[in-house]
PDB file of N, CA and C in Angstrom:
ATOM      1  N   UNK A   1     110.425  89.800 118.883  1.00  0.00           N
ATOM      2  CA  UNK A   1     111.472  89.349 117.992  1.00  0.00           C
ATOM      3  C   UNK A   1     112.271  90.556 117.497  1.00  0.00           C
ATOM      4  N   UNK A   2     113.308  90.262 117.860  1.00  0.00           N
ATOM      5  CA  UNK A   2     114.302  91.806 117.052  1.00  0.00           C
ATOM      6  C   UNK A   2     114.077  91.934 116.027  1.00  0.00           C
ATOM      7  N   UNK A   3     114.546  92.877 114.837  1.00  0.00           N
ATOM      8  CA  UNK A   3     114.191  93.354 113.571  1.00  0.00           C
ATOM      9  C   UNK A   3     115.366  92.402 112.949  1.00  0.00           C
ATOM     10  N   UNK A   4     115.394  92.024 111.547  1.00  0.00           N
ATOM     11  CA  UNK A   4     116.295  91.650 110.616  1.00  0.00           C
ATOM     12  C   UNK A   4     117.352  92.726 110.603  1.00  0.00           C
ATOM     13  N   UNK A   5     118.957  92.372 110.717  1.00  0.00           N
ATOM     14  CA  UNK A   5     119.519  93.486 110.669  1.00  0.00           C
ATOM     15  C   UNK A   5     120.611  93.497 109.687  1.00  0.00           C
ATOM     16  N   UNK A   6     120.949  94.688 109.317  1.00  0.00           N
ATOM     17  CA  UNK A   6     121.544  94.644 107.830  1.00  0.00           C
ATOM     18  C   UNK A   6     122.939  94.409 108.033  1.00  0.00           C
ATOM     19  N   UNK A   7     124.176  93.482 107.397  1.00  0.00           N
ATOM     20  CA  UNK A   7     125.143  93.535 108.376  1.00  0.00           C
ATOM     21  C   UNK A   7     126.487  93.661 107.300  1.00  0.00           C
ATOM     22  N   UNK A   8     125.798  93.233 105.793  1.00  0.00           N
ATOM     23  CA  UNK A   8     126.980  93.139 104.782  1.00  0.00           C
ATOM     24  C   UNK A   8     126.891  94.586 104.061  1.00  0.00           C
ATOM     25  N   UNK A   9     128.574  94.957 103.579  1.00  0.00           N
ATOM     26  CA  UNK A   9     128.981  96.436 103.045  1.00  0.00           C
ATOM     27  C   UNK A   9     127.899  96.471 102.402  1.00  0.00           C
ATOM     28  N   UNK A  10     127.988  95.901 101.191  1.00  0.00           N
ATOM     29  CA  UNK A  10     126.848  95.877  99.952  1.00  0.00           C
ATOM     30  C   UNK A  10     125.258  96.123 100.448  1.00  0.00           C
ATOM     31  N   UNK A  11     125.302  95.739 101.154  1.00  0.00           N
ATOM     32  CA  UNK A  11     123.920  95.805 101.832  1.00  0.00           C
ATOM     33  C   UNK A  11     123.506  97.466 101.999  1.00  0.00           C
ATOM     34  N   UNK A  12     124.460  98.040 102.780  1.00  0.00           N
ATOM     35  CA  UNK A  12     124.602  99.426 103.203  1.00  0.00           C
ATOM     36  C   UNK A  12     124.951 100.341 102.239  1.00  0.00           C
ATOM     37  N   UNK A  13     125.406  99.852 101.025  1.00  0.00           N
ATOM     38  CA  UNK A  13     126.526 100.648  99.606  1.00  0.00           C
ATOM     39  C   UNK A  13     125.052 100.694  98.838  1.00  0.00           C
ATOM     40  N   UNK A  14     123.936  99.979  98.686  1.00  0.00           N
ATOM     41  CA  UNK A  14     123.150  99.611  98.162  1.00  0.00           C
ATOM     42  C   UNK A  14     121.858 100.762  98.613  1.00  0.00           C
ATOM     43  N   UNK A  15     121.406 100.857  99.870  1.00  0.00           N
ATOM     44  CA  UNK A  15     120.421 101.968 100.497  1.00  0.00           C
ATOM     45  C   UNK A  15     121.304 103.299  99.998  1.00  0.00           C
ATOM     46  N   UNK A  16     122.136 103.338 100.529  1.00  0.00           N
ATOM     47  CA  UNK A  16     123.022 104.479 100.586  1.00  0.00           C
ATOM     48  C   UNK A  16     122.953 105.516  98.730  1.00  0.00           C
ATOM     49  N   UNK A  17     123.028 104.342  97.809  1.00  0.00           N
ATOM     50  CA  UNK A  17     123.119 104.404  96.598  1.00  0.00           C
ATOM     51  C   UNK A  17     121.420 105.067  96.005  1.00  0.00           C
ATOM     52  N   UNK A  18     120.502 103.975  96.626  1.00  0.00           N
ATOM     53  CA  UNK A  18     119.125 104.231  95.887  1.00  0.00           C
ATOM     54  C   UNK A  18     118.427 104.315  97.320  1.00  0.00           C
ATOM     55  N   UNK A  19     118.566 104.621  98.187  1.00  0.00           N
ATOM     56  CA  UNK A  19     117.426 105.382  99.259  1.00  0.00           C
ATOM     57  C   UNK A  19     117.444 106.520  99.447  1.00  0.00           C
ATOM     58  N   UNK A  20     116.661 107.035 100.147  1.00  0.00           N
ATOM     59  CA  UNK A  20     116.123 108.329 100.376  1.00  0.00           C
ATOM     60  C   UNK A  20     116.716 108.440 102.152  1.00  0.00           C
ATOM     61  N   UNK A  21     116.335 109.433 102.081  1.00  0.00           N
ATOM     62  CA  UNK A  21     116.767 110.181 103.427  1.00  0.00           C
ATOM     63  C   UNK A  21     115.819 111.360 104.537  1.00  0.00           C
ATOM     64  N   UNK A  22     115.969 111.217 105.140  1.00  0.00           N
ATOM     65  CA  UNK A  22     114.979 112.499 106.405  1.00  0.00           C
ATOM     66  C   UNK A  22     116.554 112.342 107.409  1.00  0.00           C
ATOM     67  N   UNK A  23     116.344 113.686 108.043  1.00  0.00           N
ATOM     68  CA  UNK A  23     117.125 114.157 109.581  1.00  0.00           C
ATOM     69  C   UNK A  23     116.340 114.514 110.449  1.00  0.00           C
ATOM     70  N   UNK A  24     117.298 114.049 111.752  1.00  0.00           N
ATOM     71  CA  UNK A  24     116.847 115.112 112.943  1.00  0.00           C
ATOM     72  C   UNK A  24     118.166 115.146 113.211  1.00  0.00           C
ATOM     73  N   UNK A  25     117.628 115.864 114.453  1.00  0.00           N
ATOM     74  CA  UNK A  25     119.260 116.529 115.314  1.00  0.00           C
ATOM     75  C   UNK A  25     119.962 115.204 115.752  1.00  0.00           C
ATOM     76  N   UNK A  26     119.230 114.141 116.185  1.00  0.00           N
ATOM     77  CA  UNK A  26     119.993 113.611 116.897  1.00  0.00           C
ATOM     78  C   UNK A  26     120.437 112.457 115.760  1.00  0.00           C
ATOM     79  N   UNK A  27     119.665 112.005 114.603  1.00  0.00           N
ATOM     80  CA  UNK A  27     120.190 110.788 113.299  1.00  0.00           C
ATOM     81  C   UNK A  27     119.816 111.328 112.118  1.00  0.00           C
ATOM     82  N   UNK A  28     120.300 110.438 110.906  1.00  0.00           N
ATOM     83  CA  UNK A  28     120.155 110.777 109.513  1.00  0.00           C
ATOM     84  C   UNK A  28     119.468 109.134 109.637  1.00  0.00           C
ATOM     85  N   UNK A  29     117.952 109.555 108.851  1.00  0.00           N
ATOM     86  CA  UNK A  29     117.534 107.817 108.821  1.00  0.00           C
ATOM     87  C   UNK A  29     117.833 107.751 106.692  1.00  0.00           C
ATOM     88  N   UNK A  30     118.259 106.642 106.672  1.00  0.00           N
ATOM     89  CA  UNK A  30     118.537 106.431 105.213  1.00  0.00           C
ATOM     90  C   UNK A  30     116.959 104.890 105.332  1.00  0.00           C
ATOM     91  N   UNK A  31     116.204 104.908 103.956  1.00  0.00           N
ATOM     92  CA  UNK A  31     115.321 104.088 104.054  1.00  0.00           C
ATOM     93  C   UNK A  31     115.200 103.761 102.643  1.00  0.00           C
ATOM     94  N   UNK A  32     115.167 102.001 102.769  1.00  0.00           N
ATOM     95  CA  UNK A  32     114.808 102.356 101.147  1.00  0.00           C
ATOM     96  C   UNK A  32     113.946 100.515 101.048  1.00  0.00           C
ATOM     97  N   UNK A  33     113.344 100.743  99.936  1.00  0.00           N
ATOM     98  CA  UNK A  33     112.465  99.177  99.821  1.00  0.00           C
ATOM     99  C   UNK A  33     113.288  98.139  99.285  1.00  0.00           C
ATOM    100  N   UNK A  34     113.110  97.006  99.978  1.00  0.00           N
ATOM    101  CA  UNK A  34     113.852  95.907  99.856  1.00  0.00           C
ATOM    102  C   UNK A  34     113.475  94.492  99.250  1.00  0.00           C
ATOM    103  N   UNK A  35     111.922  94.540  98.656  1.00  0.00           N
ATOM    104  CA  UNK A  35     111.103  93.903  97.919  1.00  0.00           C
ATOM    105  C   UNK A  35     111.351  92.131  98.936  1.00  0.00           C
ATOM    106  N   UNK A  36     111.062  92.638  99.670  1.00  0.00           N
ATOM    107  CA  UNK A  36     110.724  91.083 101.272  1.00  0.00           C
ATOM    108  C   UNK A  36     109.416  91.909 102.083  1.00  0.00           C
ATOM    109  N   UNK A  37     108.983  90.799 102.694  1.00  0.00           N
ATOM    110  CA  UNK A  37     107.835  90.878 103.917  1.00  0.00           C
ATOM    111  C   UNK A  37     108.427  91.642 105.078  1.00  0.00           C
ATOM    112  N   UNK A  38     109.640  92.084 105.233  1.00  0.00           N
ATOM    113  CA  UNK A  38     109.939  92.581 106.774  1.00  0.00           C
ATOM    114  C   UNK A  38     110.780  93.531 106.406  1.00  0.00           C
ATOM    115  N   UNK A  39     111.154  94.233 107.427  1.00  0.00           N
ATOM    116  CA  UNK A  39     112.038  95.305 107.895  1.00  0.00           C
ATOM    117  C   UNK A  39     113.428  95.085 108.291  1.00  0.00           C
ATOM    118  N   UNK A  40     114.610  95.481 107.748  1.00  0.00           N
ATOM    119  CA  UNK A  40     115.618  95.627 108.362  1.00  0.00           C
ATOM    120  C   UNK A  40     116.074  96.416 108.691  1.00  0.00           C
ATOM    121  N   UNK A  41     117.093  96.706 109.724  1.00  0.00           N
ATOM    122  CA  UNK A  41     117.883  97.973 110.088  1.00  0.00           C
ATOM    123  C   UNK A  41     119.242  97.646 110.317  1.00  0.00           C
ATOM    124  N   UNK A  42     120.416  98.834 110.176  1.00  0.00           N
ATOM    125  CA  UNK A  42     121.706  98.843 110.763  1.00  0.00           C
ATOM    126  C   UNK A  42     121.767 100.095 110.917  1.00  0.00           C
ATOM    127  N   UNK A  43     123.139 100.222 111.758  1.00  0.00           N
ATOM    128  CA  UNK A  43     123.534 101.155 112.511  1.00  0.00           C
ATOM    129  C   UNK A  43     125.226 101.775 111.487  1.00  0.00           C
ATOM    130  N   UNK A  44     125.261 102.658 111.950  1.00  0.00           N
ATOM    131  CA  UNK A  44     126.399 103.615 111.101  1.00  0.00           C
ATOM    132  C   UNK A  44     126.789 104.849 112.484  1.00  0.00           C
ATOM    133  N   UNK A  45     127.800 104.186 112.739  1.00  0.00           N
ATOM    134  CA  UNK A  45     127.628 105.253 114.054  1.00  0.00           C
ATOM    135  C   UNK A  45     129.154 105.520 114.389  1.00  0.00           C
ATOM    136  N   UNK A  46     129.691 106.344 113.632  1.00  0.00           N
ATOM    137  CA  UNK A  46     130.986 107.155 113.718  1.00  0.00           C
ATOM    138  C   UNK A  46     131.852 107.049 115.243  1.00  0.00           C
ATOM    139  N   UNK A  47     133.360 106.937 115.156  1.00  0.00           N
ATOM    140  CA  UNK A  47     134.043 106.798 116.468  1.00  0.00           C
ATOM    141  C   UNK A  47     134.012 108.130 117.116  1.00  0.00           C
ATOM    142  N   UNK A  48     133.609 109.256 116.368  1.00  0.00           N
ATOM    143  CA  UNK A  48     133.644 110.693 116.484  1.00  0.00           C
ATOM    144  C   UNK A  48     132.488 110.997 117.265  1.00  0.00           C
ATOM    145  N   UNK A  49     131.640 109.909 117.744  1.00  0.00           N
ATOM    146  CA  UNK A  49     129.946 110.151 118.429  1.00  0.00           C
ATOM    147  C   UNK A  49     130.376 109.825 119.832  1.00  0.00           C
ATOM    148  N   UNK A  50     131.661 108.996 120.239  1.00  0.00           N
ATOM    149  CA  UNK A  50     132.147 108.439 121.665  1.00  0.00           C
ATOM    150  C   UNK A  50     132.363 107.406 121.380  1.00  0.00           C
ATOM    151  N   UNK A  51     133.056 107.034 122.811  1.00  0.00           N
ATOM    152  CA  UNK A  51     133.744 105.883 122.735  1.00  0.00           C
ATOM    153  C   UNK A  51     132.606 104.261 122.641  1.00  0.00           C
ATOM    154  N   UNK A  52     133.327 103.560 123.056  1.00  0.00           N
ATOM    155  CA  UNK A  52     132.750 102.216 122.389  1.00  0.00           C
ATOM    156  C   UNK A  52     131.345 101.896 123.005  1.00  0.00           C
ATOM    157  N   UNK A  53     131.859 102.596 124.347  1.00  0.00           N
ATOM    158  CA  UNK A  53     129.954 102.755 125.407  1.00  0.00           C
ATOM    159  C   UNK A  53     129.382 102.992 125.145  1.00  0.00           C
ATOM    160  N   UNK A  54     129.795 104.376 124.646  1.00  0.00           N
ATOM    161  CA  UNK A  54     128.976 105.229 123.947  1.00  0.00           C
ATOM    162  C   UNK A  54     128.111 104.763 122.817  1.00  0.00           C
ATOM    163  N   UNK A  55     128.657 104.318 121.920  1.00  0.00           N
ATOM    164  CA  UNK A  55     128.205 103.815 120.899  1.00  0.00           C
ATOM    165  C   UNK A  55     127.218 102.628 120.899  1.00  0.00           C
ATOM    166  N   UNK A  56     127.733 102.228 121.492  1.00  0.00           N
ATOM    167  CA  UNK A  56     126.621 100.843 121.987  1.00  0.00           C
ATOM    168  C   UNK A  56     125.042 101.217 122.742  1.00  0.00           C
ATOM    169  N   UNK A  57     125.535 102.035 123.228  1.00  0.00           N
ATOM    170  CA  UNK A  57     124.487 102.657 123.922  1.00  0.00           C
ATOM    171  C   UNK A  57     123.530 102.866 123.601  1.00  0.00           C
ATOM    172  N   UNK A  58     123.965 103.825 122.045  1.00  0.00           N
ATOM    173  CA  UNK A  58     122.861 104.351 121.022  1.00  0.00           C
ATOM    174  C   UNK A  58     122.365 103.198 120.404  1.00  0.00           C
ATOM    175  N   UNK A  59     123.222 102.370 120.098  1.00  0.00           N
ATOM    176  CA  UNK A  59     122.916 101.216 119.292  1.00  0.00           C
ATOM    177  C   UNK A  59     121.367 100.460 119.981  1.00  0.00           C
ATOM    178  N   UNK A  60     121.819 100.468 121.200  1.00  0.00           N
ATOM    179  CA  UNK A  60     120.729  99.861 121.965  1.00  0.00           C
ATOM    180  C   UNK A  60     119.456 100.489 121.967  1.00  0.00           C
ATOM    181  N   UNK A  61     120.084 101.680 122.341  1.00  0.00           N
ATOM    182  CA  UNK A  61     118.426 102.333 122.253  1.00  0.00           C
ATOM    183  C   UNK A  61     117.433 102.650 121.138  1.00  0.00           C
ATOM    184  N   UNK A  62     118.307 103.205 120.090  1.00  0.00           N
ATOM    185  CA  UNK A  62     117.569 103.009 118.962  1.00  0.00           C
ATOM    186  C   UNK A  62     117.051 101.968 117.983  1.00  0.00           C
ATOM    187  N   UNK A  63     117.575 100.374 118.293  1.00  0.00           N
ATOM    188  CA  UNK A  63     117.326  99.272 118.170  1.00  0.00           C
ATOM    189  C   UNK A  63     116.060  99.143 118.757  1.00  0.00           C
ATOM    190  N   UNK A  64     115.861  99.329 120.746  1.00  0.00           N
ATOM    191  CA  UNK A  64     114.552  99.043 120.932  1.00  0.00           C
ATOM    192  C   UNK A  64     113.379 100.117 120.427  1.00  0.00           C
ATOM    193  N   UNK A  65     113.842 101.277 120.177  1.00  0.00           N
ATOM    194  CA  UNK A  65     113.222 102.046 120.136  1.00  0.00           C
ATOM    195  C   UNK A  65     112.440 101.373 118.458  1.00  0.00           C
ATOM    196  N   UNK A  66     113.117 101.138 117.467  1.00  0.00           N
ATOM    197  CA  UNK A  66     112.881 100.824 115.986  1.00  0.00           C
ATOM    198  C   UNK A  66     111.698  99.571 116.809  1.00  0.00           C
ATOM    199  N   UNK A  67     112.166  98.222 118.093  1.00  0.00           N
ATOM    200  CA  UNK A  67     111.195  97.389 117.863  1.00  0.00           C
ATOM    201  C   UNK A  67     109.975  97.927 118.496  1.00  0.00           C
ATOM    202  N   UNK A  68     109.805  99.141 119.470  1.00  0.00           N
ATOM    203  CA  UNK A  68     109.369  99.541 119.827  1.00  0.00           C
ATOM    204  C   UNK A  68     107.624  99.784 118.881  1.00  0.00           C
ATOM    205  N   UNK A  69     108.260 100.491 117.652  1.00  0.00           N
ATOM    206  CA  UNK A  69     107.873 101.401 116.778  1.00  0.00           C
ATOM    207  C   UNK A  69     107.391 100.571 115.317  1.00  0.00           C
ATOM    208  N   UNK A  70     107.968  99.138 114.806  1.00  0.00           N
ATOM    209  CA  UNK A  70     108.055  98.419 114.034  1.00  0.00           C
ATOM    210  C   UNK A  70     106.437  98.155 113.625  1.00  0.00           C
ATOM    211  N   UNK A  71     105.581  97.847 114.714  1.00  0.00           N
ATOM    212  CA  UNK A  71     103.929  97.236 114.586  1.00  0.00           C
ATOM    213  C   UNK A  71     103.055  98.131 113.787  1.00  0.00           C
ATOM    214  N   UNK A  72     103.759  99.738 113.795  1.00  0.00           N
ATOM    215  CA  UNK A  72     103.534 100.848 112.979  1.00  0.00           C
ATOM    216  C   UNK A  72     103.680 100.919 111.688  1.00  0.00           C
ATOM    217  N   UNK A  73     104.709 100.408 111.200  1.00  0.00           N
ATOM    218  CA  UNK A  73     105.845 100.855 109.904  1.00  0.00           C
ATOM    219  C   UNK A  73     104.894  99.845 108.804  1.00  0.00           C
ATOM    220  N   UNK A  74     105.227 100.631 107.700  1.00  0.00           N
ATOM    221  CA  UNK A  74     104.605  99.231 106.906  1.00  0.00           C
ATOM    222  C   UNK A  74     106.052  98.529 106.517  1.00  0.00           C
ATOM    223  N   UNK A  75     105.805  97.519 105.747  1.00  0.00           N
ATOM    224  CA  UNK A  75     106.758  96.403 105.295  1.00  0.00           C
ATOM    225  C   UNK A  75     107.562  96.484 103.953  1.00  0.00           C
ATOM    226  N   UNK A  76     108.776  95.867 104.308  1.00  0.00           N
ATOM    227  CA  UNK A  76     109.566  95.628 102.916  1.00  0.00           C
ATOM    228  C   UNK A  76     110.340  96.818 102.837  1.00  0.00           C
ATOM    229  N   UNK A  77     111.001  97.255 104.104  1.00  0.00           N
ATOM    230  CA  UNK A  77     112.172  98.274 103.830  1.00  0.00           C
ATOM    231  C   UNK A  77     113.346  97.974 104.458  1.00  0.00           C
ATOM    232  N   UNK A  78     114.549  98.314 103.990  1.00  0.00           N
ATOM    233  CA  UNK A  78     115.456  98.378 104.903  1.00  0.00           C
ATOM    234  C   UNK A  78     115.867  99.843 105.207  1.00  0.00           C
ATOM    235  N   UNK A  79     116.226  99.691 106.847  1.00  0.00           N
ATOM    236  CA  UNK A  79     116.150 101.275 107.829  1.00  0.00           C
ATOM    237  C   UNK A  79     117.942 101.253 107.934  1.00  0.00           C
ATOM    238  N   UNK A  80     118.641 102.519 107.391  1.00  0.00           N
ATOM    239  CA  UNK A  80     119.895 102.992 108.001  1.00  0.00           C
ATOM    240  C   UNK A  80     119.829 103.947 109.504  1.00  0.00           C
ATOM    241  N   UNK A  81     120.190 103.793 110.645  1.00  0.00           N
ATOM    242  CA  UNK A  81     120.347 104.796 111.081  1.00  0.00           C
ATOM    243  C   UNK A  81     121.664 105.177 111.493  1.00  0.00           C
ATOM    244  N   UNK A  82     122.280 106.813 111.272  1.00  0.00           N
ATOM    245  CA  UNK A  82     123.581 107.146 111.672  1.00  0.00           C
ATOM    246  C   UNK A  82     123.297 107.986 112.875  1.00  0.00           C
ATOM    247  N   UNK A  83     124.180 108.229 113.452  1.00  0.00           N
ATOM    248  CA  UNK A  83     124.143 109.116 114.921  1.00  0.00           C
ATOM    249  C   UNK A  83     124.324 110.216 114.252  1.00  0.00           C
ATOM    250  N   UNK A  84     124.280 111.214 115.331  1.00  0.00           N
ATOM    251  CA  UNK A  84     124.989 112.243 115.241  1.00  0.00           C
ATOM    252  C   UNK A  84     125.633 112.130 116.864  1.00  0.00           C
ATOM    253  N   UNK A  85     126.217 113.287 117.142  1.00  0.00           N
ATOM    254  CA  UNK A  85     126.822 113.359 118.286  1.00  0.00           C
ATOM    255  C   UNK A  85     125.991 113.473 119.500  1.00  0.00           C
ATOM    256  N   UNK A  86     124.804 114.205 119.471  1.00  0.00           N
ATOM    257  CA  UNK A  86     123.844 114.960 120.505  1.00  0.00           C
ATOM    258  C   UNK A  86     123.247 113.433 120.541  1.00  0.00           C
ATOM    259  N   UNK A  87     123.676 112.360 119.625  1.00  0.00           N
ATOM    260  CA  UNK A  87     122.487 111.084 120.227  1.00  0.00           C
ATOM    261  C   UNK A  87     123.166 110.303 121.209  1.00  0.00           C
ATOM    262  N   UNK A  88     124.048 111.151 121.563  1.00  0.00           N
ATOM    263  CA  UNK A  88     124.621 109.927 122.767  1.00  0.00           C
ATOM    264  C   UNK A  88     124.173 110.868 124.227  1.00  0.00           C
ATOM    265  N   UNK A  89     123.577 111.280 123.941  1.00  0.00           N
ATOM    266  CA  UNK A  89     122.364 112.123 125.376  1.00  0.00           C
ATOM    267  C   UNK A  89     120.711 111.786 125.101  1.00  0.00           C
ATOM    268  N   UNK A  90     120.691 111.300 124.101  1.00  0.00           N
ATOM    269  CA  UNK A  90     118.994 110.759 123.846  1.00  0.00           C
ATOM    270  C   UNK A  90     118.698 109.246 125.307  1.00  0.00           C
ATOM    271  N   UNK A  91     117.175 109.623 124.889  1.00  0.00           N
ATOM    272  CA  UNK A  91     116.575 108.888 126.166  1.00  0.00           C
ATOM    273  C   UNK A  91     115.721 107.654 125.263  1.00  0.00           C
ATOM    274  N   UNK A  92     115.481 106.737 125.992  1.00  0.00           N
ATOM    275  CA  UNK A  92     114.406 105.692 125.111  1.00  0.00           C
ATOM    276  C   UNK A  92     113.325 106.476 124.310  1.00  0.00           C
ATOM    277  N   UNK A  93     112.987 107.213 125.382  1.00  0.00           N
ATOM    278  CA  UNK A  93     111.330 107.663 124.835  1.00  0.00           C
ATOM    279  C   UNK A  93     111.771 108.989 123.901  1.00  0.00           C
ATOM    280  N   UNK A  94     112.473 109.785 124.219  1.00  0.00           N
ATOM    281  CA  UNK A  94     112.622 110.496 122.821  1.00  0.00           C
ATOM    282  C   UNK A  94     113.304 109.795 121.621  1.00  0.00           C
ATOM    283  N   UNK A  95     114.396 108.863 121.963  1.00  0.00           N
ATOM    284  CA  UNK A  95     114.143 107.881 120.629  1.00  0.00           C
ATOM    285  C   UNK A  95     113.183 107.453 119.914  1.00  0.00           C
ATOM    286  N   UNK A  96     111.978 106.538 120.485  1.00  0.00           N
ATOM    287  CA  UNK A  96     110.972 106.346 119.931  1.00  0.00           C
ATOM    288  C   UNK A  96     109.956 107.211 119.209  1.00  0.00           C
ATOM    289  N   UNK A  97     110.273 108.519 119.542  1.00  0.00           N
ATOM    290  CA  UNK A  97     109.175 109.970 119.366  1.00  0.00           C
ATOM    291  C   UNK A  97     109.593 110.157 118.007  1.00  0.00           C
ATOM    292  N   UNK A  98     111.141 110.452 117.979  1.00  0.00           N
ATOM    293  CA  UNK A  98     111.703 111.294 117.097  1.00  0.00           C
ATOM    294  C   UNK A  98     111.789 109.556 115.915  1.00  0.00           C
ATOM    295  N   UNK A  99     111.967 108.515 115.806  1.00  0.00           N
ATOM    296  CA  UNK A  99     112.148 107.656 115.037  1.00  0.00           C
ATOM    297  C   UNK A  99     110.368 107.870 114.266  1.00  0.00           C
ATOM    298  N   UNK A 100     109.343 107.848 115.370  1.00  0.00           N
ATOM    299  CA  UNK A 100     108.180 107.438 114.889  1.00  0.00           C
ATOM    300  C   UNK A 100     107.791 108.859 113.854  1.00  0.00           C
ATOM    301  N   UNK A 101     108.341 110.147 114.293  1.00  0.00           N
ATOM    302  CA  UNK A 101     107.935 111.218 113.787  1.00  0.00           C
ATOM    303  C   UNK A 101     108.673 111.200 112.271  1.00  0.00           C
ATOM    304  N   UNK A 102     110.283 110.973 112.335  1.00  0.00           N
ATOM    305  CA  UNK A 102     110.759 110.958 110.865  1.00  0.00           C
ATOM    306  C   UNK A 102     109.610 109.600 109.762  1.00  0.00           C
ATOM    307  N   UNK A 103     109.192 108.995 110.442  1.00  0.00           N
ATOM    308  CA  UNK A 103     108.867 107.513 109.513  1.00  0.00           C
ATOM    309  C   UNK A 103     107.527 108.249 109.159  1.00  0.00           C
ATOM    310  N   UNK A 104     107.226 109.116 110.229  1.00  0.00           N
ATOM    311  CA  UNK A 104     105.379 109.664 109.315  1.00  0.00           C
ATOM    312  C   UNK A 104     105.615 110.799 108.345  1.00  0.00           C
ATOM    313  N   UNK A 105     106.571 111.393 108.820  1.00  0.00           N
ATOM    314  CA  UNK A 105     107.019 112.479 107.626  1.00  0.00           C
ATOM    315  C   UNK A 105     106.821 111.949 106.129  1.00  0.00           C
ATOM    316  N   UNK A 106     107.896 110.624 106.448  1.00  0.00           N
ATOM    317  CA  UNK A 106     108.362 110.067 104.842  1.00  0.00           C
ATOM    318  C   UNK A 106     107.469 108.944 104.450  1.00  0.00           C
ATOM    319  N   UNK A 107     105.697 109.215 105.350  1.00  0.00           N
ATOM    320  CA  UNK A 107     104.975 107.903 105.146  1.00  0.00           C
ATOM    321  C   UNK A 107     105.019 106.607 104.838  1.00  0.00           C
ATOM    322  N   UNK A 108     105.899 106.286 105.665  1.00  0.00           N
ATOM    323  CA  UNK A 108     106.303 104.883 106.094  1.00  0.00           C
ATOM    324  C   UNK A 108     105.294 104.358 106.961  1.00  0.00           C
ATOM    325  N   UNK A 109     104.228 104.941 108.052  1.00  0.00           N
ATOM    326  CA  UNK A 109     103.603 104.462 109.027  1.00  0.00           C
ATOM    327  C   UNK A 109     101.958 103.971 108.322  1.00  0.00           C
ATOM    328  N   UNK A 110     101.698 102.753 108.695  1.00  0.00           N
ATOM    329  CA  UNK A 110     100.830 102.807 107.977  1.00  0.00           C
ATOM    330  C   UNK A 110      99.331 103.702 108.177  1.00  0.00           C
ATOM    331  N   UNK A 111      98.608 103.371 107.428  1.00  0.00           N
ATOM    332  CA  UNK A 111      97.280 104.432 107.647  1.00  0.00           C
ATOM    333  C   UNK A 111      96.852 104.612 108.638  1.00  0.00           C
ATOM    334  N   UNK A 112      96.182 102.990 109.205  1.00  0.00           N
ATOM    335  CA  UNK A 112      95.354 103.140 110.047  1.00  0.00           C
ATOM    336  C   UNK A 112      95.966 103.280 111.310  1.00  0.00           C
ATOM    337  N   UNK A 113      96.542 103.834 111.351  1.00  0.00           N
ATOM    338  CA  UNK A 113      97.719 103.881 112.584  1.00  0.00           C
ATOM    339  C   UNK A 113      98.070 105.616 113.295  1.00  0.00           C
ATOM    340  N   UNK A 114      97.244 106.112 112.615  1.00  0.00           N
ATOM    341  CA  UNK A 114      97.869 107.708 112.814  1.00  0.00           C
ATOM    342  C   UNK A 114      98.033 107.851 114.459  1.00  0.00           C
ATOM    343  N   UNK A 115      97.526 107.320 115.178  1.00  0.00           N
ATOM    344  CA  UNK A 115      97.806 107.776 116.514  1.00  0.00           C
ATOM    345  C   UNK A 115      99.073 107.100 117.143  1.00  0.00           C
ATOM    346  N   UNK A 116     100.027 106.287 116.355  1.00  0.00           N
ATOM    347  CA  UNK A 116     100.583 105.634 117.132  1.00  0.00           C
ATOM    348  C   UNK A 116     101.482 105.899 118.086  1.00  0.00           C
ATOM    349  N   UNK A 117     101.999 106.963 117.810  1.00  0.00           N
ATOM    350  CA  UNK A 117     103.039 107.902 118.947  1.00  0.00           C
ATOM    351  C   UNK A 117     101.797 108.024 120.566  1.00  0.00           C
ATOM    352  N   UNK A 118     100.654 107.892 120.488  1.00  0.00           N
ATOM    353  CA  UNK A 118      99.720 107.604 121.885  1.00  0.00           C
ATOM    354  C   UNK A 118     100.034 106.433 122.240  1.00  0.00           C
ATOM    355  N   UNK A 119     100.178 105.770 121.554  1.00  0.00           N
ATOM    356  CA  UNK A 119     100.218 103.892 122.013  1.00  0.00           C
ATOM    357  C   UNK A 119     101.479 103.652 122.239  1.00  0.00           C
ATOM    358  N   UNK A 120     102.573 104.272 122.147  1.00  0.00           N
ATOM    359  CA  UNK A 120     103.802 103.997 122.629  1.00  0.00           C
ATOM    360  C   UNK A 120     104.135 104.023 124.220  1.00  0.00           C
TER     361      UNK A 120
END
């Protein structure tokens, strides 16, 4: 099942306002709790990252990569992710690496789970 995805301004004006943040080279993940049972995500992905292919592209991959990665995460957040430019050369599987690595940083993953970057 795809993730819940975030789609209204307010929605995004709202994380943006009271979430927190981690980087990598290739996204800025914005995360913040949303007091529900599940996870949402949207995308923020500048015309300055490529054209519309382009963009979609990322969209895609880091979408499967998030459902990829989701069975990990604990519950009740909503996920921003923005590109940067270098993410329109990312691959599935370093999507999934680098998504699963920012979410353990900012202990989002749950406990019993520490190996999950093996099970991917």
């Amino acid at each position: 099942m795809p993730p819940e995805r975030l789609k209204k301004n307010f929605e995004f004006k709202n994380i943006y306002r009271n979430g927190r943040t981690v980087v990598s080279k290739n996204i800025v993940l914005y995360y913040c709790p949303n007091k529900t049972k599940f996870n949402r995500l949207g995308f923020s992905i500048s015309k300055k990252t490529g054209n519309s292919v382009t963009r979609n592209r990322i969209r895609r991959i880091y979408r499967e990569a998030f459902k990829r990665i989701e069975d990990h995460l604990l519950l009740g957040y909503d996920f921003i992710i923005i590109a940067r430019k270098p993410a329109a050369d990312v691959s599935y599987n370093d999507a999934c690496e680098e998504l699963l690595k920012l979410c353990r940083k900012k202990s989002l993953v749950k406990e019993h789970t520490t190996n999950a970057g093996e099970n991917l």
